[in-house]
Protein backbone atom coordinates (compact mmCIF):
# COMPACT_ATOMS: atom_id res chain seq x y z
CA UNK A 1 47.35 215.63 -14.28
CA UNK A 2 48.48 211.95 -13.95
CA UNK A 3 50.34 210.85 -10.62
CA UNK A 4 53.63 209.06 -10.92
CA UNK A 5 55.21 207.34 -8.26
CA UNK A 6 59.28 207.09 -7.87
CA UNK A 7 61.44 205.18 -5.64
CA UNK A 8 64.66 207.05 -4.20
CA UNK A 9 67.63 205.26 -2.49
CA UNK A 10 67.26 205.89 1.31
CA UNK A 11 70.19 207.84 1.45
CA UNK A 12 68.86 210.40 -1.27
CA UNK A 13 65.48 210.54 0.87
CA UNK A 14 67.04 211.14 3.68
CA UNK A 15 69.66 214.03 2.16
CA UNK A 16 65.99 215.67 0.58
CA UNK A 17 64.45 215.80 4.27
CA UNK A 18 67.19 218.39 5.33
CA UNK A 19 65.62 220.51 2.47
CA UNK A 20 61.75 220.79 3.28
CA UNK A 21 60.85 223.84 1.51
CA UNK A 22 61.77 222.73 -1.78
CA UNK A 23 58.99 221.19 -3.91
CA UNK A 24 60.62 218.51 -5.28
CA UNK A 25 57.67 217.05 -7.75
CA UNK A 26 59.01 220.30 -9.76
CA UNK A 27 62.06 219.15 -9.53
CA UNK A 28 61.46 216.11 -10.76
CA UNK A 29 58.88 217.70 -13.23
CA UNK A 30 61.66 219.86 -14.49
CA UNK A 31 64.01 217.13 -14.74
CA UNK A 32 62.02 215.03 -16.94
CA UNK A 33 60.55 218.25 -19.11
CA UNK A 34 64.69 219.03 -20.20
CA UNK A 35 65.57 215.20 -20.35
CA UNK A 36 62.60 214.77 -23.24
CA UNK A 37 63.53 218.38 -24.61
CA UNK A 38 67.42 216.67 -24.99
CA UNK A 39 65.85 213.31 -26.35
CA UNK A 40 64.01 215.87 -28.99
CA UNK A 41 66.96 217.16 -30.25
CA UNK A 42 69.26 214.43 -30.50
CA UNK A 43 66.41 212.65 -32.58
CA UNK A 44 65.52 215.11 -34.62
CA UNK A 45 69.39 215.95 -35.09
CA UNK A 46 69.90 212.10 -36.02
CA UNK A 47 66.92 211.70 -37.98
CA UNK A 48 69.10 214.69 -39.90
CA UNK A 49 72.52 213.13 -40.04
CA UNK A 50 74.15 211.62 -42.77
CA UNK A 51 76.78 210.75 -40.22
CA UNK A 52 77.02 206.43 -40.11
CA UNK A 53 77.58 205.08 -36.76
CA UNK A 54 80.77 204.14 -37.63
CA UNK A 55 81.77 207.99 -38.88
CA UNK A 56 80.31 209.13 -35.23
CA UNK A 57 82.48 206.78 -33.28
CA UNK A 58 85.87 207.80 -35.57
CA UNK A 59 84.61 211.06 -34.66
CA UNK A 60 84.41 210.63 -31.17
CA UNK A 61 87.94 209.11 -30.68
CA UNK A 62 89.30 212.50 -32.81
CA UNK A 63 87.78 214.42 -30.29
CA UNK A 64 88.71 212.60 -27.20
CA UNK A 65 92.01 212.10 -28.36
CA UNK A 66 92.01 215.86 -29.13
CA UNK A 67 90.55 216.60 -25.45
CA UNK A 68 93.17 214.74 -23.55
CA UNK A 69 96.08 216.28 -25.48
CA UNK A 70 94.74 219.45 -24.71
CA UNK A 71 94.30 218.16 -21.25
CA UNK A 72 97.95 217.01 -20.95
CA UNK A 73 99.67 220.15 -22.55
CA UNK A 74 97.91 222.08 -19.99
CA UNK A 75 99.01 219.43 -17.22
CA UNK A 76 103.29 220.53 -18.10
């Protein structure tokens, strides 16, 4: 197994020393293992689009636009 080094903000470090039974190289193992399994799919879903770029961002503002008038009905 290969050894990999990270730097934390002090703060962080010092908020993981109240928790000392927690292994947190899993955590971080665990972390990275669904971050690459996300990567995965969103490549292999790309590689499948037919979607351009500029159909994904029209798409995007549909939705958000969608999302916050949702939002805002519920809001009354």
């Amino acid at each position: 197994m290969t050894t990999l080094t990270l730097s934390v903000p002090d703060e962080m470090k010092r908020k993981m020393d109240f928790f000392p039974e927690m292994n947190w190289s899993e955590v971080a193992r665990q972390a990275f293992r669904q971050k690459i399994e996300d990567m995965e799919f969103l490549r292999k879903f790309k590689e499948k689009s037919k979607l351009t770029e500029d159909d994904a961002l029209k798409l995007g503002k549909k939705v958000s636009k969608s999302v916050s008038d949702r939002l805002r009905k519920m809001a009354r």
